[in-house]
C-alpha atoms as a PDB file:
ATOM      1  CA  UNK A   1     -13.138  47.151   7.766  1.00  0.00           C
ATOM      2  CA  UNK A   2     -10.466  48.752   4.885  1.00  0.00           C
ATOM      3  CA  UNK A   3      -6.509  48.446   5.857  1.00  0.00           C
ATOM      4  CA  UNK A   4      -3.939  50.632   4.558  1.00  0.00           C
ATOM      5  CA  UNK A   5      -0.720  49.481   3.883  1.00  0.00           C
ATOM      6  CA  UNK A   6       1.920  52.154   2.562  1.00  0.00           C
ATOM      7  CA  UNK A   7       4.831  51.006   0.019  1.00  0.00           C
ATOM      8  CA  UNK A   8       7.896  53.394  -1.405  1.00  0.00           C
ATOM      9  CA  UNK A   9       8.626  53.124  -4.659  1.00  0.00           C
ATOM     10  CA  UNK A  10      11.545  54.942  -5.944  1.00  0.00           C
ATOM     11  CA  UNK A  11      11.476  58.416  -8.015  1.00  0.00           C
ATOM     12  CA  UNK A  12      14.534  59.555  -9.939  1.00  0.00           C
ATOM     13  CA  UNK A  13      14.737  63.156 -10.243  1.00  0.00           C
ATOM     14  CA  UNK A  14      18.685  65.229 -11.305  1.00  0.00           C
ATOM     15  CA  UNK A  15      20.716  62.358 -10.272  1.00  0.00           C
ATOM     16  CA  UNK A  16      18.708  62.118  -6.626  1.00  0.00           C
ATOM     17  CA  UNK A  17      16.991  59.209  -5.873  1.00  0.00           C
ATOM     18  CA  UNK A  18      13.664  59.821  -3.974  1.00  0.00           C
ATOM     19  CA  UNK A  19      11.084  57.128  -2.183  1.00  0.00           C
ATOM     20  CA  UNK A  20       7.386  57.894  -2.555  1.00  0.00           C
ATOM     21  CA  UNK A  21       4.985  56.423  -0.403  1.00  0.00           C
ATOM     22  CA  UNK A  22       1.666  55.330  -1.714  1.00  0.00           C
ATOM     23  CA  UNK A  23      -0.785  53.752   0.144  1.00  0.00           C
ATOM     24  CA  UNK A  24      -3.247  51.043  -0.610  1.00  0.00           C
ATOM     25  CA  UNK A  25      -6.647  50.299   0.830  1.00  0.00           C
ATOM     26  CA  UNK A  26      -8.204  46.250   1.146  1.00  0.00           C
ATOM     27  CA  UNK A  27     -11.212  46.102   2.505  1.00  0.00           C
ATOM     28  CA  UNK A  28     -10.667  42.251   2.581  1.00  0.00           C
ATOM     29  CA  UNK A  29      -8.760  41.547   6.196  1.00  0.00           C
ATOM     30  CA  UNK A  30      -8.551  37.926   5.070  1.00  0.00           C
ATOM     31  CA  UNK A  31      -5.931  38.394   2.609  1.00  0.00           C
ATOM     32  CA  UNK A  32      -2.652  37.912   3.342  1.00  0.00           C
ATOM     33  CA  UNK A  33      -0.523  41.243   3.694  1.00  0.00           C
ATOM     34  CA  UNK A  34       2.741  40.217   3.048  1.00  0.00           C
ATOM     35  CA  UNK A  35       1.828  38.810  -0.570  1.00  0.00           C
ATOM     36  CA  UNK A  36      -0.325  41.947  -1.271  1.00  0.00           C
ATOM     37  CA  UNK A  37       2.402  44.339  -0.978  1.00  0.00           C
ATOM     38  CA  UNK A  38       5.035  42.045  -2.393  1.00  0.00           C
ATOM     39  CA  UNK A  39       2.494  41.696  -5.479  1.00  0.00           C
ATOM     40  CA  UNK A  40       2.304  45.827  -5.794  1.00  0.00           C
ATOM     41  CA  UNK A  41       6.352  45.513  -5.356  1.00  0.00           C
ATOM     42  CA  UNK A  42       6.569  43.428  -8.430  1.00  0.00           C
ATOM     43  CA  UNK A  43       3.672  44.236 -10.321  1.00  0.00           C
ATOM     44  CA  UNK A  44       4.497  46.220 -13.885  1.00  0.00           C
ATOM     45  CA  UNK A  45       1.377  48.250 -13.212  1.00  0.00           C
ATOM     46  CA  UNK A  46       2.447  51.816 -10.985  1.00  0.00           C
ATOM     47  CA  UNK A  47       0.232  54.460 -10.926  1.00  0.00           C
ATOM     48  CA  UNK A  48       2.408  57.050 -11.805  1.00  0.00           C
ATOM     49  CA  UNK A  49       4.938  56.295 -14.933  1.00  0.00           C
ATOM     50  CA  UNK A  50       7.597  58.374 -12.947  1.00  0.00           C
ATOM     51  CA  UNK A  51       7.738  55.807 -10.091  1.00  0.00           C
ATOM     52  CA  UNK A  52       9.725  52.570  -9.937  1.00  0.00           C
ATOM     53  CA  UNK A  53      10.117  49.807  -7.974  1.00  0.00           C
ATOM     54  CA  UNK A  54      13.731  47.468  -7.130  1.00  0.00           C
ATOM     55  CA  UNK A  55      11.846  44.785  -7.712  1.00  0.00           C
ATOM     56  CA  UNK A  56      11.793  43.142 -11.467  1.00  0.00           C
ATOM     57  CA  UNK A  57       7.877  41.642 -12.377  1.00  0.00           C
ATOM     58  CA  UNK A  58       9.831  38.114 -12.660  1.00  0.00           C
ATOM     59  CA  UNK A  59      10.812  38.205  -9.439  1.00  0.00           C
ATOM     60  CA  UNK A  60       8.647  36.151  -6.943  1.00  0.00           C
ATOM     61  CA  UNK A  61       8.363  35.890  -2.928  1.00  0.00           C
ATOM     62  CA  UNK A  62       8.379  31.770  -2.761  1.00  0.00           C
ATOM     63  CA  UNK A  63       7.526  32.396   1.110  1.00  0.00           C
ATOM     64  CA  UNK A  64       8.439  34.195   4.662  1.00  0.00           C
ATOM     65  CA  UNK A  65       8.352  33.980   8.175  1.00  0.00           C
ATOM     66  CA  UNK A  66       7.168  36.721  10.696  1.00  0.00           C
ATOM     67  CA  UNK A  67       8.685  36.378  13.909  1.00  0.00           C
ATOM     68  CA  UNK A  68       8.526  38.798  16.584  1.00  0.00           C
ATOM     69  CA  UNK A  69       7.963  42.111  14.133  1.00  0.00           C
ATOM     70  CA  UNK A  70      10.539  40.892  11.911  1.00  0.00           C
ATOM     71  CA  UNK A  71       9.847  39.241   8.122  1.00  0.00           C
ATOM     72  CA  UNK A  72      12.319  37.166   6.445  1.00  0.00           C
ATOM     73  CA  UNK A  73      11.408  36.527   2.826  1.00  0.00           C
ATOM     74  CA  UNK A  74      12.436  33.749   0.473  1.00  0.00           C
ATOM     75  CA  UNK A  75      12.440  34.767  -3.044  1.00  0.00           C
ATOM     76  CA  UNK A  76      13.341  32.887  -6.204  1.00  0.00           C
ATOM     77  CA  UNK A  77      16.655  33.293  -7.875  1.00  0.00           C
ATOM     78  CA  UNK A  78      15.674  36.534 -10.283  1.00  0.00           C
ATOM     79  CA  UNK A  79      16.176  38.904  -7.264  1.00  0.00           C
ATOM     80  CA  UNK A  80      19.582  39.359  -7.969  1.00  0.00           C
ATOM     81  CA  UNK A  81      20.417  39.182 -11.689  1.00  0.00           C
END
């Protein structure tokens, strides 16, 4: 019962701009997916010190709506500064 989910973060290496994947395990199939990896997105706490993500750690998905294989996401103003 474990699900993988895979999210990019972004590597800078001589002026390129990489994205790693790294994928997470849940074992929990209750939790909700979309807040999981929008959590990782904006958490301050990567793995590797190398990798980034877009995403400031103020910056908070307020809700979405998945309709046919597509997510829109509502986030608060901070996603833009």
């Amino acid at each position: 019962d474990i699900d993988s989910y895979t999210i990019y973060y972004v590597f800078n290496y001589n002026d390129e701009t990489y994205y790693t994947p790294v994928t997470k395990y849940i074992n929990n199939q209750n939790q909700d997916k979309v807040k999981i990896i929008m959590n990782e997105l904006s958490s301050s706490l990567i793995y590797e010190s190398n990798l980034m993500s877009y995403l400031d750690t103020n910056v908070k998905l307020l809700d979405y709506e998945l309709t046919d294989n597509v997510i829109k996401l509502n986030f608060n103003d901070l996603l833009f500064p």
